[in-house]
N, C-alpha and C. Protein backbone atom coordinates (compact mmCIF):
# COMPACT_ATOMS: atom_id res chain seq x y z
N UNK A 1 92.85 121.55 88.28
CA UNK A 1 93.62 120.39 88.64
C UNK A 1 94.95 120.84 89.26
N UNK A 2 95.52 120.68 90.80
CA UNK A 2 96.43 120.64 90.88
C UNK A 2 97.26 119.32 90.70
N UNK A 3 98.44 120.26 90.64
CA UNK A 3 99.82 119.12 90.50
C UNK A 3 100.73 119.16 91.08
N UNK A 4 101.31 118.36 91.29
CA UNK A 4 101.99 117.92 92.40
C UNK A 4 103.17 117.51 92.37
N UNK A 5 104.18 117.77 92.59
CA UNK A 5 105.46 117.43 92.14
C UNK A 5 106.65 116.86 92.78
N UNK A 6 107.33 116.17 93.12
CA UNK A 6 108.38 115.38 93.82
C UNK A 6 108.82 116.36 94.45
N UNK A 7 109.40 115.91 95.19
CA UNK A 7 110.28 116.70 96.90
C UNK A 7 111.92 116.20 95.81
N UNK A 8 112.72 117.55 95.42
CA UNK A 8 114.16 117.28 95.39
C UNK A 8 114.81 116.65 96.45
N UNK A 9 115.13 115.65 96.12
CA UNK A 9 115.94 115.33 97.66
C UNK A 9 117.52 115.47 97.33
N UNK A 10 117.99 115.50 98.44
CA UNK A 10 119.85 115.83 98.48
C UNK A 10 120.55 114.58 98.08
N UNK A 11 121.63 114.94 97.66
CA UNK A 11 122.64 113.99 97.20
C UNK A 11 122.91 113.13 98.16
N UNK A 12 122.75 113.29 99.68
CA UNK A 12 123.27 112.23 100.84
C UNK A 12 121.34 111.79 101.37
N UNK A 13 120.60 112.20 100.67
CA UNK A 13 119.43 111.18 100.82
C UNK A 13 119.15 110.62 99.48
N UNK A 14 119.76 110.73 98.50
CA UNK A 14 119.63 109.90 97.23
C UNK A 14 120.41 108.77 97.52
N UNK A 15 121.43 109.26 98.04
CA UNK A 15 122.46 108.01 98.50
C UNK A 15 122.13 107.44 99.15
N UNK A 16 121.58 107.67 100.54
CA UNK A 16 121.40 106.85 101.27
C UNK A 16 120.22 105.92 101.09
N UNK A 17 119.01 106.53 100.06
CA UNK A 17 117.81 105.61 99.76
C UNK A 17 117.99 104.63 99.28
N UNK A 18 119.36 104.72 97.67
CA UNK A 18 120.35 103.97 96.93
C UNK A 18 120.34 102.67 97.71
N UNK A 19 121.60 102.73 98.57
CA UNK A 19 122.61 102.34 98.90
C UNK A 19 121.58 101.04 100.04
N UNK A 20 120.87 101.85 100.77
CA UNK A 20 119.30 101.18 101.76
C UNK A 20 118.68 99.99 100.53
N UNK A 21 118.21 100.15 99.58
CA UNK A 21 117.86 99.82 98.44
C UNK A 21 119.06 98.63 97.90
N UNK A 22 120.01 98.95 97.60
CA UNK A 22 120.98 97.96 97.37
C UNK A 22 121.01 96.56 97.95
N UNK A 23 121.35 97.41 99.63
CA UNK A 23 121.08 96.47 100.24
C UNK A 23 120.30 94.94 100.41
N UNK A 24 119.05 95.60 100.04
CA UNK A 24 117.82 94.59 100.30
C UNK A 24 117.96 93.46 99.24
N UNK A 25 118.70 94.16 98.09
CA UNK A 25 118.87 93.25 96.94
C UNK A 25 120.01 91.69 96.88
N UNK A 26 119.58 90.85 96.03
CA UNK A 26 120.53 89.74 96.49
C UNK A 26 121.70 90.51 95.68
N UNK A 27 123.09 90.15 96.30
CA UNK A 27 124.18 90.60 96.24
C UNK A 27 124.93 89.71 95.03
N UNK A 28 125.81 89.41 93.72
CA UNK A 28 126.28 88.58 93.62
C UNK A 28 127.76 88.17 93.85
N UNK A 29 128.43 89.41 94.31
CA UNK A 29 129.48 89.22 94.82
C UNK A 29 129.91 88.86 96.46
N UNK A 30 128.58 88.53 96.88
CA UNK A 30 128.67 87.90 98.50
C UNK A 30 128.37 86.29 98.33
N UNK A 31 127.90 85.89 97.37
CA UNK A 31 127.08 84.08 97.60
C UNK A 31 127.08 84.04 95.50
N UNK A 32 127.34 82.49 95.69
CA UNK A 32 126.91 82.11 94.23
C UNK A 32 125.63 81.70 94.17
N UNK A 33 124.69 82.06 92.96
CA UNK A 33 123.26 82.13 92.84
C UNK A 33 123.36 81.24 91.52
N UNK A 34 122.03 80.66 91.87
CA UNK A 34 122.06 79.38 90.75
C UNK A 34 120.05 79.47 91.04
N UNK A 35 119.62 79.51 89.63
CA UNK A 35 118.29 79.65 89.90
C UNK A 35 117.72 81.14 89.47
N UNK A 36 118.46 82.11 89.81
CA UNK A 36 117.90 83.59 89.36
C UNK A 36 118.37 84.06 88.49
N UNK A 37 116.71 84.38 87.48
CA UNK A 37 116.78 84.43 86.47
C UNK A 37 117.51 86.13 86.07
N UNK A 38 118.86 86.33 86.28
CA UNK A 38 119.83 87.52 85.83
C UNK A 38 120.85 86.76 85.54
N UNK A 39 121.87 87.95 85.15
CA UNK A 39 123.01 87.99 85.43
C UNK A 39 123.85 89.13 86.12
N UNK A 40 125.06 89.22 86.00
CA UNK A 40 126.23 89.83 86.17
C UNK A 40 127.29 90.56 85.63
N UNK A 41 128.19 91.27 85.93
CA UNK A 41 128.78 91.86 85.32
C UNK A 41 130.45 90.88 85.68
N UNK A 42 131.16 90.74 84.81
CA UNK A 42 132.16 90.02 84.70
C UNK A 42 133.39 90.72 85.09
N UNK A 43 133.63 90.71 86.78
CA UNK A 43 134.67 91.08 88.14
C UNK A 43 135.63 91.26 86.88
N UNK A 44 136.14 90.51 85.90
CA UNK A 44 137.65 90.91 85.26
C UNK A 44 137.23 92.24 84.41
N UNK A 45 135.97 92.20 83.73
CA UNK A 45 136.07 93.52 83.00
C UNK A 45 135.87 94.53 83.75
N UNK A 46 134.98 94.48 84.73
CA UNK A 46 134.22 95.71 85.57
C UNK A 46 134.46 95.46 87.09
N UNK A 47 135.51 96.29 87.70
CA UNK A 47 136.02 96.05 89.03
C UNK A 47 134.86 97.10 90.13
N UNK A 48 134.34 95.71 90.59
CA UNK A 48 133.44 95.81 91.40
C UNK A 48 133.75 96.74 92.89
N UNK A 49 134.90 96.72 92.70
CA UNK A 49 135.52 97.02 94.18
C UNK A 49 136.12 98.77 93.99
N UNK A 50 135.95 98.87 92.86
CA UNK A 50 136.60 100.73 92.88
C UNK A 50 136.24 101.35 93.93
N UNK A 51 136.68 101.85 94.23
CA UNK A 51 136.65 103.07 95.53
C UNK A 51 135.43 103.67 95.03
N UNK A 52 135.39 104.75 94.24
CA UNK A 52 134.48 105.30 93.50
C UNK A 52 133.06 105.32 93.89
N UNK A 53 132.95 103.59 93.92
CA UNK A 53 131.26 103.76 93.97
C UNK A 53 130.88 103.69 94.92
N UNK A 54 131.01 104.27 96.06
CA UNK A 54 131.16 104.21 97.40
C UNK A 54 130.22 105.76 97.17
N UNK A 55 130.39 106.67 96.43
CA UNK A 55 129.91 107.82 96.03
C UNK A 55 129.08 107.75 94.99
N UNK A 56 128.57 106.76 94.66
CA UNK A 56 128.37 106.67 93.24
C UNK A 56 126.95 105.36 93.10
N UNK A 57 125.95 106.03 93.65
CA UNK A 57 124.93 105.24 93.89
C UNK A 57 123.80 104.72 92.73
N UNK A 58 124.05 105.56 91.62
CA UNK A 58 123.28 105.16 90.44
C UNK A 58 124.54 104.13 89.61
N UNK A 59 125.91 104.34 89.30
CA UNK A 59 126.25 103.35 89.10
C UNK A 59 126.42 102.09 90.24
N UNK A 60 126.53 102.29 91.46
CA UNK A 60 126.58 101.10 92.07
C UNK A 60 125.27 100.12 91.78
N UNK A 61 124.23 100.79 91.21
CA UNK A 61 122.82 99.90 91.11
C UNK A 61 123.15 99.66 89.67
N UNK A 62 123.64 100.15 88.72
CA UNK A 62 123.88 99.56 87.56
C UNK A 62 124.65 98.30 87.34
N UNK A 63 125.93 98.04 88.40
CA UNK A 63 126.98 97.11 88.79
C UNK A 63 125.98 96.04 89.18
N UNK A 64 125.15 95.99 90.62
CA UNK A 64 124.22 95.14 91.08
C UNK A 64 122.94 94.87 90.76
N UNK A 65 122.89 95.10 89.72
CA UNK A 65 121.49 94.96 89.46
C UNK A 65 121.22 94.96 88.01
N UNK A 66 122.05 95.02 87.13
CA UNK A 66 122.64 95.27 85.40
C UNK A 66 121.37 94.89 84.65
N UNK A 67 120.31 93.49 84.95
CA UNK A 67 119.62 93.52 84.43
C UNK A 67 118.42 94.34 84.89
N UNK A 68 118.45 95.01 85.81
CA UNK A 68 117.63 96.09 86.42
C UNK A 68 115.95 94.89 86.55
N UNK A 69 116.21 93.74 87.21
CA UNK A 69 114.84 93.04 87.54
C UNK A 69 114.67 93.68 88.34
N UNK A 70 113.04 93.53 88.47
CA UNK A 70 112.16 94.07 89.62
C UNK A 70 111.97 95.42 89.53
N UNK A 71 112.79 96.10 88.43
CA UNK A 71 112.28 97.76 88.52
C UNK A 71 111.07 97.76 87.38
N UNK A 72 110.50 96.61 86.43
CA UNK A 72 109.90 96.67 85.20
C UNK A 72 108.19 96.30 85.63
N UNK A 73 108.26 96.08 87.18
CA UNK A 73 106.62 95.61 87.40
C UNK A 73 106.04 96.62 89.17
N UNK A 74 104.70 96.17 88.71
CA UNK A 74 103.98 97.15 89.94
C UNK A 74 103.31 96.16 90.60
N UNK A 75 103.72 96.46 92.18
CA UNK A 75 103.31 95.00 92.82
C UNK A 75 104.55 94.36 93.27
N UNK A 76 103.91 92.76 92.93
CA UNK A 76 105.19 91.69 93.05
C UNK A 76 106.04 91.37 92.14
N UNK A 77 107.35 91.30 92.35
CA UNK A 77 108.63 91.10 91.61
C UNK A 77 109.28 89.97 91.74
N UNK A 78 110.37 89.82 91.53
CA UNK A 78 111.53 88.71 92.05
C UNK A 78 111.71 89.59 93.60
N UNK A 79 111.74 88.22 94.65
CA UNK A 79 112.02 89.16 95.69
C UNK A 79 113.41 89.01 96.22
N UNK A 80 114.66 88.18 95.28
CA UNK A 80 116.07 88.94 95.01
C UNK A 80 116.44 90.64 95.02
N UNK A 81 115.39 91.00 94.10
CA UNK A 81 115.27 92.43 93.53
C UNK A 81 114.73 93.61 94.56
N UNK A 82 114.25 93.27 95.87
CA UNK A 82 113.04 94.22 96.68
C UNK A 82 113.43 95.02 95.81
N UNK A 83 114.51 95.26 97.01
CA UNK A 83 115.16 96.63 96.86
C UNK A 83 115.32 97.50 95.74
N UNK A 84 115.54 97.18 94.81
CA UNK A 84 115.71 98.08 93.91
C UNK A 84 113.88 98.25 93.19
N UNK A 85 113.45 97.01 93.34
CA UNK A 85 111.60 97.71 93.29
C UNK A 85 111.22 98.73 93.93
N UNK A 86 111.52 98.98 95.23
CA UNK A 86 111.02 99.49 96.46
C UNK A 86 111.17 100.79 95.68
N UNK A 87 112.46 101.71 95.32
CA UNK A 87 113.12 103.03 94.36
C UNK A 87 112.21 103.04 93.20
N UNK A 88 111.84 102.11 92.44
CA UNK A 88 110.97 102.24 91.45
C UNK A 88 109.85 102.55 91.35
């Protein structure tokens, strides 16, 4: 039996798969959402806007995506979520 094992990829294609990925996802700091079944992280405790995560692509998906929908199924998801399915 061979096996087969993932391609390491670089820190500026982790990012950029991230960040591609983010994207696709509904945003909640661009539009108010009423209907999808998440939530959010609360702008006064957790400043969405740090410089930081600009570099920082596993927490930026933790910020947008907190309840991590759409990474828990194979197939169809919430399609708020592609994006972060698509990485999963």
């Amino acid at each position: 039996m061979e096996l087969k094992y993932w391609k390491k990829k670089s820190d500026a294609e982790i990012k950029t798969q991230i960040f591609e990925a983010l994207h696709q996802n509904i945003n909640y700091s661009e539009k108010t959402i009423l209907g999808v079944p998440a939530s959010y992280l609360d702008e006064k405790v957790f400043a969405q806007d740090a410089t930081f995560f600009k570099d920082a692509p596993y927490l930026s998906a933790l910020i947008q995506n907190p309840n991590h929908i759409g990474c828990h199924t194979l197939g169809q998801s919430e399609s708020f979520f592609s994006g972060t399915q698509s990485i999963e």
